[in-house]
Protein backbone atom coordinates (compact mmCIF):
# COMPACT_ATOMS: atom_id res chain seq x y z
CA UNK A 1 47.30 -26.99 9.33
CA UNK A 2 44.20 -26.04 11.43
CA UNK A 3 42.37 -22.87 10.39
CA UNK A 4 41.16 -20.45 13.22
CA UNK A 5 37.62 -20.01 13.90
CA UNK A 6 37.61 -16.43 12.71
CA UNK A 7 39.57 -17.41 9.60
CA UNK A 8 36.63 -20.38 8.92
CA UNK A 9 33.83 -17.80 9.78
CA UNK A 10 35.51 -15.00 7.35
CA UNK A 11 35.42 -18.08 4.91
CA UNK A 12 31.79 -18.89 5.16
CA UNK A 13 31.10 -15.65 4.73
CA UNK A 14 33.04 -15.38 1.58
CA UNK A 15 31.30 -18.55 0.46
CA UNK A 16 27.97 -17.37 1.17
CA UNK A 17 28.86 -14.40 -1.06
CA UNK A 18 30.46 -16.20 -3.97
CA UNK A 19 27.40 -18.82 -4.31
CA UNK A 20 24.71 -15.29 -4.16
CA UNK A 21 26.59 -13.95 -7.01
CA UNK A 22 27.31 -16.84 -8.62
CA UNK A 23 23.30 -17.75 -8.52
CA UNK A 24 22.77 -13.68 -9.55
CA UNK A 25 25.40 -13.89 -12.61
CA UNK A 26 23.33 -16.88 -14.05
CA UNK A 27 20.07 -14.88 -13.74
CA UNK A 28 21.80 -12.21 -15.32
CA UNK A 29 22.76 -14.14 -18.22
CA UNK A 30 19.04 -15.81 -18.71
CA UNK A 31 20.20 -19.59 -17.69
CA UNK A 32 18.31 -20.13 -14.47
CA UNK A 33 16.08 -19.01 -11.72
CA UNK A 34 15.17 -20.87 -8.87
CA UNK A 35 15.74 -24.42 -7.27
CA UNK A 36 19.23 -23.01 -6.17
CA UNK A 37 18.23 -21.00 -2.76
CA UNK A 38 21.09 -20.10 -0.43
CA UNK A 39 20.30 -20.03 3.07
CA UNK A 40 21.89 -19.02 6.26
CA UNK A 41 20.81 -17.71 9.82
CA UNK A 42 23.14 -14.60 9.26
CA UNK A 43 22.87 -13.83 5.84
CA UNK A 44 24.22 -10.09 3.79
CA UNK A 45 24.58 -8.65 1.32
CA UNK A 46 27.39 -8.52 -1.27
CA UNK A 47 28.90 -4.85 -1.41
CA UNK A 48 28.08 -4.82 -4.70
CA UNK A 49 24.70 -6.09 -4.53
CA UNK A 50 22.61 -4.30 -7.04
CA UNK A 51 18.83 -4.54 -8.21
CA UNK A 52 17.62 -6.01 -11.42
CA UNK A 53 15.84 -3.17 -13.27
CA UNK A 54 12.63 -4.51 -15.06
CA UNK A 55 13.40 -3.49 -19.12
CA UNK A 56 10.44 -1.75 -19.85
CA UNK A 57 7.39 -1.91 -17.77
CA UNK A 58 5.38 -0.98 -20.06
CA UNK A 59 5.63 -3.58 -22.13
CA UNK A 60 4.34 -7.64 -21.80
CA UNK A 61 8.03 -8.66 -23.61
CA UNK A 62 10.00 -8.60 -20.32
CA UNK A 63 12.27 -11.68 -19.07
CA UNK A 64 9.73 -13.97 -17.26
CA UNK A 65 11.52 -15.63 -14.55
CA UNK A 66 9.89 -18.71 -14.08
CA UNK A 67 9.71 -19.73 -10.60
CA UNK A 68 10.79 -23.60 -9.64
CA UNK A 69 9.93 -26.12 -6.57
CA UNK A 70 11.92 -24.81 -3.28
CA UNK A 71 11.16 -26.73 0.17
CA UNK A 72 9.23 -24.51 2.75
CA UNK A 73 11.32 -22.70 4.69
CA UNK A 74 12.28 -23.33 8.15
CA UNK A 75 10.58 -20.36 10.58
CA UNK A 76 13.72 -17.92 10.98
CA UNK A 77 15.96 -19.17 8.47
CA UNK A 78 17.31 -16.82 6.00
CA UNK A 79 17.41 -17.23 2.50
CA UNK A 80 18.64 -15.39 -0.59
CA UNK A 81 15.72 -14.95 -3.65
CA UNK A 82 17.16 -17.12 -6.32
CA UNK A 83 15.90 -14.97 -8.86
CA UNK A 84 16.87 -11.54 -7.74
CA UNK A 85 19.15 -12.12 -4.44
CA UNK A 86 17.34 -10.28 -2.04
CA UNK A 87 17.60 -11.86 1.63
CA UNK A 88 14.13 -13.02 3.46
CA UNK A 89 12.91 -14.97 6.19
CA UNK A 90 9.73 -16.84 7.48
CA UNK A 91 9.19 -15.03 10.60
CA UNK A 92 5.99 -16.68 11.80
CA UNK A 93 4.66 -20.51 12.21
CA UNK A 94 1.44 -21.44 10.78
CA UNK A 95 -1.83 -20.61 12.64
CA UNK A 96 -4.51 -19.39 10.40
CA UNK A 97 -4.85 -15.54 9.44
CA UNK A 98 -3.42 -14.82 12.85
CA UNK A 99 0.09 -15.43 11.16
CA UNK A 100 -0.29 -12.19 9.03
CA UNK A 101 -0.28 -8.46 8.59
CA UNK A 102 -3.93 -6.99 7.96
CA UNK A 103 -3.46 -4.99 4.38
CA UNK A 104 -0.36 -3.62 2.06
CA UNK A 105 -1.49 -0.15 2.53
CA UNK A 106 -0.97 -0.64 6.36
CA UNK A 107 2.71 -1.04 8.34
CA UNK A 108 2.14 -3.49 10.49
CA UNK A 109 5.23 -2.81 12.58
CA UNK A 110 5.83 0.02 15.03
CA UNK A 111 8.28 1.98 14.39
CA UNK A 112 11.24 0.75 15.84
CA UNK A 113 10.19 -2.48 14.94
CA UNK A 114 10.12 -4.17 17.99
CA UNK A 115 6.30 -4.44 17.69
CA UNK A 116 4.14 -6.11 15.57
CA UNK A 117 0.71 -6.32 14.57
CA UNK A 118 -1.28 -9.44 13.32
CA UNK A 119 -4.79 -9.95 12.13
CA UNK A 120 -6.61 -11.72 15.28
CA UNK A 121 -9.56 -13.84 14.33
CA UNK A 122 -10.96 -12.62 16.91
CA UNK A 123 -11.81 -9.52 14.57
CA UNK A 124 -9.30 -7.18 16.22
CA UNK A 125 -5.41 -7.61 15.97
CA UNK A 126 -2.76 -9.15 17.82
CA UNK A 127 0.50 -7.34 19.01
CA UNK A 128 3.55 -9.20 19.22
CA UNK A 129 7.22 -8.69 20.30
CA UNK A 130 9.93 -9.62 17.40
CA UNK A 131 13.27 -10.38 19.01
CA UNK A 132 12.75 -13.72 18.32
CA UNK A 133 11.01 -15.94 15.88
CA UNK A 134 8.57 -16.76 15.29
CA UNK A 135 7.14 -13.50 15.81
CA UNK A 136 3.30 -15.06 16.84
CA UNK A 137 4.81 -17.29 18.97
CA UNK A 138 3.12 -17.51 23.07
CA UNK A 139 6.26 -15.61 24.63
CA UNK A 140 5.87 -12.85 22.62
CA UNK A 141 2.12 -12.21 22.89
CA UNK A 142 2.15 -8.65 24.30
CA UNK A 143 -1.56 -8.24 24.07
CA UNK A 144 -4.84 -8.46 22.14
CA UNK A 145 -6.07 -5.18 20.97
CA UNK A 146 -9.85 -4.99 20.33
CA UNK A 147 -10.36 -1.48 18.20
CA UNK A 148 -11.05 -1.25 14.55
CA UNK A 149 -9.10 -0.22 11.82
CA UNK A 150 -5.83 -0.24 14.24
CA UNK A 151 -2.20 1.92 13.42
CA UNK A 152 0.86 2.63 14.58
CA UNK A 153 1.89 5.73 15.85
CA UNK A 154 5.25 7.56 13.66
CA UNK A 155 6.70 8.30 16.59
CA UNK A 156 5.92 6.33 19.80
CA UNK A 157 6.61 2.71 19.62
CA UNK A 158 4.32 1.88 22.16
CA UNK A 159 1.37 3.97 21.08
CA UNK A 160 -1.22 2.22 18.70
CA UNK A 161 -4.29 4.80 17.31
CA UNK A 162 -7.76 3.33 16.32
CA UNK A 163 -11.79 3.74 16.34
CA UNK A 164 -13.78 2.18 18.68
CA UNK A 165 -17.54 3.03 17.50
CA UNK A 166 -18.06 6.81 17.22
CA UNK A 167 -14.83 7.43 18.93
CA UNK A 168 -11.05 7.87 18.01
CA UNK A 169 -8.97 6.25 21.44
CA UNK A 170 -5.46 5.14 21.55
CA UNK A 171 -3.22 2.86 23.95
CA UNK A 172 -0.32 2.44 24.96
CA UNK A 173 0.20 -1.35 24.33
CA UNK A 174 3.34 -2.03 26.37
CA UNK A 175 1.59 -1.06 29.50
CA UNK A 176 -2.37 -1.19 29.40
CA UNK A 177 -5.32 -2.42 27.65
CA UNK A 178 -7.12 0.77 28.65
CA UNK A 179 -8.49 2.96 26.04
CA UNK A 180 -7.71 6.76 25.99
CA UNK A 181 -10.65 8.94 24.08
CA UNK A 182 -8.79 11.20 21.67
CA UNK A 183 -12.00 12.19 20.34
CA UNK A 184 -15.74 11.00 21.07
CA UNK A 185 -17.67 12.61 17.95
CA UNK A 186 -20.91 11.57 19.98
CA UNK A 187 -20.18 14.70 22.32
CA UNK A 188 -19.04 16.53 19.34
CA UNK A 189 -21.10 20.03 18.82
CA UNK A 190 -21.67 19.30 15.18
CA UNK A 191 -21.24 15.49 14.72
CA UNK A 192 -23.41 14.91 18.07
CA UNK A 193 -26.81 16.10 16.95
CA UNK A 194 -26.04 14.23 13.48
CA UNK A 195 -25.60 10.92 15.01
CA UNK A 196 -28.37 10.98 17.80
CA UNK A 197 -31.15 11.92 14.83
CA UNK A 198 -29.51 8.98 12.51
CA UNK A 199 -29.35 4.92 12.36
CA UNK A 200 -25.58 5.17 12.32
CA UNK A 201 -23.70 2.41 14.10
CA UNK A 202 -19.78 3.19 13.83
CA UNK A 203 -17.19 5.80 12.09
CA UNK A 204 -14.89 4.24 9.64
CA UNK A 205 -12.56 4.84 7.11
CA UNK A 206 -13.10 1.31 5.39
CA UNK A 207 -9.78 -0.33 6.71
CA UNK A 208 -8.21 1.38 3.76
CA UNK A 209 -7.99 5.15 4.55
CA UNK A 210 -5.80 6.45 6.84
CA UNK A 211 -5.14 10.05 8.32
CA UNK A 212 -2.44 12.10 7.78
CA UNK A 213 0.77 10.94 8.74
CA UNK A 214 0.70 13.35 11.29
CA UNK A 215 -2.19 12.37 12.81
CA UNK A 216 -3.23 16.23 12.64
CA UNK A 217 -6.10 15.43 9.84
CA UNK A 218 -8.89 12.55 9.81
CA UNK A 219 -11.59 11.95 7.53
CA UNK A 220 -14.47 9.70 7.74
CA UNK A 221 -17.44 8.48 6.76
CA UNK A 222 -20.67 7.97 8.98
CA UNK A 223 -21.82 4.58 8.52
CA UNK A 224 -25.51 3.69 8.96
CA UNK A 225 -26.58 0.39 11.03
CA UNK A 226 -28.57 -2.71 9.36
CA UNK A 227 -31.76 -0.17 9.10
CA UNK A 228 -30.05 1.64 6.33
CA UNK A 229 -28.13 -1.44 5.12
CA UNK A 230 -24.77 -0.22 6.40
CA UNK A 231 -24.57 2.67 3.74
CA UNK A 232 -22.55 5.47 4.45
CA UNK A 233 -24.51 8.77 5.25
CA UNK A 234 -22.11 11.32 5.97
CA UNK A 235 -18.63 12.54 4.84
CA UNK A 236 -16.76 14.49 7.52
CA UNK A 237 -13.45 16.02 8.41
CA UNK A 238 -11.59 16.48 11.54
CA UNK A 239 -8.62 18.96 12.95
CA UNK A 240 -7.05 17.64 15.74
CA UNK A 241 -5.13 20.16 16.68
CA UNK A 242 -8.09 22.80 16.47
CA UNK A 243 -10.67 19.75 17.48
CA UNK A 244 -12.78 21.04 15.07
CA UNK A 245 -14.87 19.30 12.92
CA UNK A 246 -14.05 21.29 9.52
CA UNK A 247 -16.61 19.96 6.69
CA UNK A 248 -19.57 17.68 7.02
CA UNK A 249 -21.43 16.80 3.55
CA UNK A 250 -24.71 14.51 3.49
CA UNK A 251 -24.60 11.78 0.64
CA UNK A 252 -27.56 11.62 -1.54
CA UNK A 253 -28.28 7.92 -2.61
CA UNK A 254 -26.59 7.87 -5.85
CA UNK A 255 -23.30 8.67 -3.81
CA UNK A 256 -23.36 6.05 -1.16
CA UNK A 257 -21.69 3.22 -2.92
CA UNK A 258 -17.89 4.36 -1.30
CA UNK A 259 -14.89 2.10 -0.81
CA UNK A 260 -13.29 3.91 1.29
CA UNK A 261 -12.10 7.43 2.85
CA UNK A 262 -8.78 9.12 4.23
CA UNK A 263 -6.91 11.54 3.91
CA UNK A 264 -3.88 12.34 1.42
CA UNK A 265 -0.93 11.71 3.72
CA UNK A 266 0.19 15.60 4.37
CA UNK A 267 -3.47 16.38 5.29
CA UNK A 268 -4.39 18.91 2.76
CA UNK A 269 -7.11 16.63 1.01
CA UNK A 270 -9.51 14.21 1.39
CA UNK A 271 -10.01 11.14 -1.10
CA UNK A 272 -12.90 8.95 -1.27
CA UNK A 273 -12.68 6.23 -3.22
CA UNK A 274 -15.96 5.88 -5.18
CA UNK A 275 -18.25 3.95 -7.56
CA UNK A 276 -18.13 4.84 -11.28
CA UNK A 277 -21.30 4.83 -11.34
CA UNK A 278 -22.10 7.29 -8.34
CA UNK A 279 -23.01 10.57 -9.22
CA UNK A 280 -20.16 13.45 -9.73
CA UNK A 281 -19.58 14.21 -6.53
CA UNK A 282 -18.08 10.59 -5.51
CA UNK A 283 -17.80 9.34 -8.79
CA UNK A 284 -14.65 7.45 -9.49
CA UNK A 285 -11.79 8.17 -7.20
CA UNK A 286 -12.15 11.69 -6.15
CA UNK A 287 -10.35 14.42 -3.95
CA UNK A 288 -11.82 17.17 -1.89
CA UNK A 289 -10.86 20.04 0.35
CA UNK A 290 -11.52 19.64 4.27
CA UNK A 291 -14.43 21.50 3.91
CA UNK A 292 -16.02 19.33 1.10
CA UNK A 293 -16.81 22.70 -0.32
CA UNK A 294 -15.03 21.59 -3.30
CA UNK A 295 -14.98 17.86 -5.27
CA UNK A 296 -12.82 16.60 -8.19
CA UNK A 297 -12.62 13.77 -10.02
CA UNK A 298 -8.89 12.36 -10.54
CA UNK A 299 -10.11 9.01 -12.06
CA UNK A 300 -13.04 6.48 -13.58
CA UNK A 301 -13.10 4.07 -11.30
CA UNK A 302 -11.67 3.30 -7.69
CA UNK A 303 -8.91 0.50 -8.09
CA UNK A 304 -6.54 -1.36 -5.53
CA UNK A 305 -4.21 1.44 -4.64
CA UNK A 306 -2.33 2.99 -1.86
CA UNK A 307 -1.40 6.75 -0.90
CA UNK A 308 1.88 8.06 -0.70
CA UNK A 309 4.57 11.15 -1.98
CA UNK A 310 6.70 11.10 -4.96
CA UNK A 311 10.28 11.53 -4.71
CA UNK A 312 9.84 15.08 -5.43
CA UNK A 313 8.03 15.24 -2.09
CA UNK A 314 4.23 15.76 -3.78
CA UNK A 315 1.12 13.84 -2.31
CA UNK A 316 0.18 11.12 -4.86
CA UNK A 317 -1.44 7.54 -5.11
CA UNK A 318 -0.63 5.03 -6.98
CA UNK A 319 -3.58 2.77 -8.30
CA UNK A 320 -4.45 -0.28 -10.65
CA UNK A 321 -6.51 1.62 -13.41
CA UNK A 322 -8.96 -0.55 -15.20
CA UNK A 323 -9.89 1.57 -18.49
CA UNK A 324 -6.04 2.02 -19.23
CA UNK A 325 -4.79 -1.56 -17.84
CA UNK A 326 -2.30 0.30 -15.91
CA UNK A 327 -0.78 0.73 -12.26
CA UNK A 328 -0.50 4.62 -12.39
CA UNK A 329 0.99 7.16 -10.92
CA UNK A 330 -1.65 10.00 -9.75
CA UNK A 331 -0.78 13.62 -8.33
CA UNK A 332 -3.82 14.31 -5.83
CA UNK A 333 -3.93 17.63 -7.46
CA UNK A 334 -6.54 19.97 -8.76
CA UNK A 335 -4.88 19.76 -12.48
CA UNK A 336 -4.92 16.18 -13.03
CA UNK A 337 -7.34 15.31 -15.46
CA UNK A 338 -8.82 11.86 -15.16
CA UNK A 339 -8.91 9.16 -18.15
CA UNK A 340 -12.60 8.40 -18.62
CA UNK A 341 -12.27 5.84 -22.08
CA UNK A 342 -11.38 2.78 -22.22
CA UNK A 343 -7.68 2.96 -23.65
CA UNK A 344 -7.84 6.62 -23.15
CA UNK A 345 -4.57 8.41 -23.89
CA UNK A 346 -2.38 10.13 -20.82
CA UNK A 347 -1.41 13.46 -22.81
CA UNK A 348 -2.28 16.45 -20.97
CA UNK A 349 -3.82 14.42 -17.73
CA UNK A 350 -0.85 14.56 -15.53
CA UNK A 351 -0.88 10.60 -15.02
CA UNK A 352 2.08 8.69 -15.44
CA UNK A 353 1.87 4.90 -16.10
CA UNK A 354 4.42 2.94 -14.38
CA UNK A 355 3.35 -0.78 -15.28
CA UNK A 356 1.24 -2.10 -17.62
CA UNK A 357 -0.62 -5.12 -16.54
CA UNK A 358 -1.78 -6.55 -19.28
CA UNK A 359 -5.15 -8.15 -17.76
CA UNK A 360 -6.54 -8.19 -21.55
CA UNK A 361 -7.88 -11.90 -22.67
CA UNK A 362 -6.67 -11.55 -26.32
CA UNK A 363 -3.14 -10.51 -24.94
CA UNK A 364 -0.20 -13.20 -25.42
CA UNK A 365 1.47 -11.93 -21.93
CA UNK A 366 -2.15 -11.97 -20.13
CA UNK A 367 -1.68 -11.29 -16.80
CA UNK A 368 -3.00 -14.18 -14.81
CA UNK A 369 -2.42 -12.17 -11.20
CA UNK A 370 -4.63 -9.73 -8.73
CA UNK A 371 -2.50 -6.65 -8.08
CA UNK A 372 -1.64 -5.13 -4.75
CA UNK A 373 0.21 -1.61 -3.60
CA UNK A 374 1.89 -0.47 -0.64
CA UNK A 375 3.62 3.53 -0.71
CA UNK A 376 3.99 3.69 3.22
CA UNK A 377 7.85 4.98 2.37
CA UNK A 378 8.16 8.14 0.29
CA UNK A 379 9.29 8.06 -3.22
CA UNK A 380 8.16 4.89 -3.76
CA UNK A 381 5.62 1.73 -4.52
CA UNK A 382 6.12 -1.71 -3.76
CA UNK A 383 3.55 -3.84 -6.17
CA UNK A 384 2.99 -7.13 -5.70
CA UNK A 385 0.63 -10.14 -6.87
CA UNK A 386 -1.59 -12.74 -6.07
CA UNK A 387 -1.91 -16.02 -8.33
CA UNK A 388 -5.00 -18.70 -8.41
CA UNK A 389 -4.22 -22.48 -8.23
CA UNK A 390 -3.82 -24.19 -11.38
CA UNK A 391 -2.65 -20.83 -13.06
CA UNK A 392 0.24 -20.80 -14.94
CA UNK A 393 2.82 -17.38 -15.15
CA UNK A 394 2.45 -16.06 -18.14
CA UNK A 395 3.65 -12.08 -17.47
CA UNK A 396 6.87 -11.34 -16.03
CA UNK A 397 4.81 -9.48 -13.11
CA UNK A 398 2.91 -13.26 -12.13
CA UNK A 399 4.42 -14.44 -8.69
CA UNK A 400 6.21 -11.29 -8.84
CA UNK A 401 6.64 -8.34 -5.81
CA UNK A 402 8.78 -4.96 -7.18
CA UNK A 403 9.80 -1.82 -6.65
CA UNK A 404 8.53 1.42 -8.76
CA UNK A 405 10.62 4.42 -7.98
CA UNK A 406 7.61 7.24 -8.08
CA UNK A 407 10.00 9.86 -10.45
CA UNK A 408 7.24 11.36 -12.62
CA UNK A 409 10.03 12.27 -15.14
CA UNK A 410 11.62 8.70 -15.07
CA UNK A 411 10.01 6.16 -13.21
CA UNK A 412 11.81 3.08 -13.01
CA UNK A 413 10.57 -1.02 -11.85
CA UNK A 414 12.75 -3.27 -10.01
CA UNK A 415 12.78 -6.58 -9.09
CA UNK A 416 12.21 -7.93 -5.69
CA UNK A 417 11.13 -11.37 -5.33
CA UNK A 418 9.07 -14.48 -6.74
CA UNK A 419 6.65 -15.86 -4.66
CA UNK A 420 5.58 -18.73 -3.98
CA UNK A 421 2.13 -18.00 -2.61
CA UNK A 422 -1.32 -19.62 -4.27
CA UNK A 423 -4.33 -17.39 -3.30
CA UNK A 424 -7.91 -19.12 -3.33
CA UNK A 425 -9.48 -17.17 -0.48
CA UNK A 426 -8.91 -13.93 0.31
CA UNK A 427 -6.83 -14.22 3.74
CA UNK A 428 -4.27 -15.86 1.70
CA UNK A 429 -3.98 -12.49 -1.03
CA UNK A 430 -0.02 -11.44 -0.78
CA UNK A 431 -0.27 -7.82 0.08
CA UNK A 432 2.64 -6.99 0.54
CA UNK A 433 4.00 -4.29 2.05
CA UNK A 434 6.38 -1.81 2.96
CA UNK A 435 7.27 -0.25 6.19
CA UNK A 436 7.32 3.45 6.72
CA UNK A 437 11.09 3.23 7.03
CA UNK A 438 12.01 1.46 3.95
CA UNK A 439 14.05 -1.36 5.51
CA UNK A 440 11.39 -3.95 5.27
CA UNK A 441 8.65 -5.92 3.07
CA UNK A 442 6.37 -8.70 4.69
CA UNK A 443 4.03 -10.33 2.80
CA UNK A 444 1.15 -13.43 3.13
CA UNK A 445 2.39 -16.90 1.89
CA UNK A 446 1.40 -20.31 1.78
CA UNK A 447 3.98 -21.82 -0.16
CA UNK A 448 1.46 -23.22 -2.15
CA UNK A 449 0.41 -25.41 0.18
CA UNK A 450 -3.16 -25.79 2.01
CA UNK A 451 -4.94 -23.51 -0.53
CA UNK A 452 -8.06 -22.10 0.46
CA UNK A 453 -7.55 -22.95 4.21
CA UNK A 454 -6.20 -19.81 5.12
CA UNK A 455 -2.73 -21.70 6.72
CA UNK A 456 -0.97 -18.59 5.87
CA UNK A 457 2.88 -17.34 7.36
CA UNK A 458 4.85 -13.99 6.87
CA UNK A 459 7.66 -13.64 4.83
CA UNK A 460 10.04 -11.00 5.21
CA UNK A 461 12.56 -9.24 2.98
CA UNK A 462 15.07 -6.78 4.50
CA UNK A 463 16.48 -4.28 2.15
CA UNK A 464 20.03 -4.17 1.07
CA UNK A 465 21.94 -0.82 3.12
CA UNK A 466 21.37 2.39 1.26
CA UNK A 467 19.01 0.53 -0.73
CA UNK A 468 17.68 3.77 -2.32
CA UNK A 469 20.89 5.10 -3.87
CA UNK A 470 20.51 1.22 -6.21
CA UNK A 471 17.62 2.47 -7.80
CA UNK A 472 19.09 5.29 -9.00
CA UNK A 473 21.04 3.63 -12.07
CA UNK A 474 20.49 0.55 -14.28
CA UNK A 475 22.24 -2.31 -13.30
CA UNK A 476 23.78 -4.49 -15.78
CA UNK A 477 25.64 -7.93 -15.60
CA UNK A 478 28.91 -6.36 -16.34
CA UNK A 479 28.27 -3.44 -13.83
CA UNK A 480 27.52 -5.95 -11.34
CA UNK A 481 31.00 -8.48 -12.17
């Protein structure tokens, strides 16, 4: 009896599905996890797909799911996680850093994602088409884009944002490499006389910052050239709606040593990410108004972090905290009161830990990972890690990229993949990140292969449908079956 082609498709399909759960049901019940990948160029997921909620993320006891020997995947094949059953893909070939995104604070797609951008050894970035794969493949060069720290526009797929010396420009990268002038702070009425009396060389927010998601608010600081040994000068703020310049402050010397500057993402403060040891004013990680009229501190030390809102719609950032050994959950608000001991305690500082890390020698779970954090879409934090060659998992969080729902009242970890990434230089670092919209994560990998020659690809995860509304609940094997 033959079998019609839609019948054998509906079959496959069916197939595809039965082997994801059956691979999810033994995870489930502790027997296996990896070295079972199922693959597919047109891959979904099961209705009742559901996310595996971390037990308690504050605690070193969790399941470790040990990650096993997989093949390197083909460029553009899909492939379910055979820990946790989320679908990804290689989406680029091999060629050096230019196969990856810049930073997992930073989208690298536009936002219909038909764009992408990838680091350019060059120094600037390279924009690529992705209807086909792999992404940095010739035919879908679009162009090279020579301006520093480089973003995406929320609104205009075709319109990238970035600084080009003392100047903010923009272009439209589908039809031009010319360079539009937002803003040239040179000409500026305030910022002008400041930079022709000072050996400044550039305007940067330190490849971290950002302005607000708007674009309405920028802050900055005014970097000095090799006579002043690159220091940052000047803080400043910038409206440009009003094109105003609303607050300039001169650093004394004991607050030059900054990480970076930006703005909280609705555009009603400014963070600069500062030494410990600077004095008060950029001491630590520390907010101030536009005007820079007022400073406060919101925590010791600047760690990796990223900005974002909580699902209650309030500006936040989540950062690795190295007195607590924490990845916390900070409102950028006047009231939060920063931890400034080493094992301090949280009550009555507004902070909410939402994984501890465990980075203590004498610990039996010591985590043997860097950390990374990406809050580009609301409500939540994608964390992910970065593990050294001949390192062994010991925490459930080595090899490890998930999900923190950013509820101060119940925060809640998920799982989202193991990698397979071994980082000895820092182009090959995971960073992973999330895109603005929430339907995708892209991160560095090597497969552990080549370490320390920077032959890095990008992995990508796309999110289940409705992804969200799975977060909401915890899922349990007989929930799930």
């Amino acid at each position: 009896m033959r079998t019609k082609r839609s019948e054998l498709s509906s079959l496959a399909r069916r197939s595809l599905i039965l082997a994801a759960r059956v691979v999810r049901l033994a995870i489930l019940a502790g027997l296996i996890c990896g070295g079972f990948p199922v693959s597919g160029q047109a891959l979904q997921y099961p209705a009742d797909f559901h996310f595996i909620e971390v037990a308690d993320p504050l605690s070193g006891g969790n399941t470790t799911y040990t990650l096993s020997a997989a093949s390197l995947p083909s460029v553009g094949a899909a492939f379910f996680d055979p820990c946790f059953g989320t679908i990804q893909t290689r989406t680029t070939q091999t060629d050096g850093i230019n196969s990856r995104h810049e930073y997992a604070r930073i989208d690298p797609f536009n936002v219909d994602q038909a764009l992408i951008l990838l680091v350019s050894d060059q120094g600037g970035a390279n924009v690529y088409h992705t209807g086909t794969m792999p992404y940095n493949q010739a035919g879908n060069l679009v162009r090279y884009v020579d301006v520093a720290e480089p973003r995406w526009d929320h609104t205009n797929p075709a319109l990238l944002w970035g600084l080009d010396g003392f100047k903010i420009v923009t272009m439209d990268v589908l039809t031009t490499d010319t360079k539009t002038v937002v803003k040239d702070f040179e000409q500026d009425a305030v910022l002008g006389p400041i930079i022709a009396a000072q050996p400044v060389y550039r305007i940067t927010c330190q490849d971290e910052g950002e302005a607000s998601t708007d674009r309405r608010y920028w802050a900055f600081m005014l970097q000095a050239d090799d006579r002043a040994d690159y220091q940052p000068l000047y803080l400043f703020s910038w409206d440009r709606t009003l094109d105003q310049v609303e607050g300039v402050y001169p650093l004394t010397a004991s607050e030059r040593s900054i990480d970076w500057v930006g703005m909280s993402p609705l555009g009603n403060y400014v963070l600069v990410g500062g030494d410990a040891e600077n004095t008060p004013n950029t001491a630590g990680l520390t907010m101030a108004n536009r005007a820079f009229t007022q400073f406060h501190r919101l925590t010791y030390a600047t760690g990796h972090s990223d900005v974002g809102l909580d699902s209650q719609g309030y500006e936040v950032i989540v950062m690795q905290n190295s007195l607590t050994d924490h990845v916390d959950l900070i409102p950028i608000d006047w009231s939060t009161q920063p931890i400034l001991e080493s094992g301090g305690s949280y009550g009555g500082t507004g902070i909410v830990p939402l994984i501890r890390l465990y980075y203590d020698n004498e610990s039996p779970y010591g985590l043997q990972s860097g950390v990374h954090i990406s809050c580009n879409f609301p409500g939540y934090a994608v964390v992910s890690t970065h593990l050294g060659p001949a390192l062994a998992d010991r925490n459930w969080l080595d090899r490890t990229i998930v999900l923190a729902r950013l509820n101060r009242a119940q925060p809640k970890v998920c799982y989202l993949a193991k990698i397979h990434n071994t980082t000895q230089d820092y182009w090959e670092e995971t960073h992973a990140a999330i895109t603005n919209d929430g339907q995708t994560v892209v991160w560095a990998d090597n497969w552990g292969l080549n370490v320390g020659s920077d032959q890095m690809f990008l992995i990508q995860l796309d999110m289940p449908p409705k992804w969200s509304s799975l977060t909401q609940t915890r899922a349990t094997v007989w929930e799930i079956y």
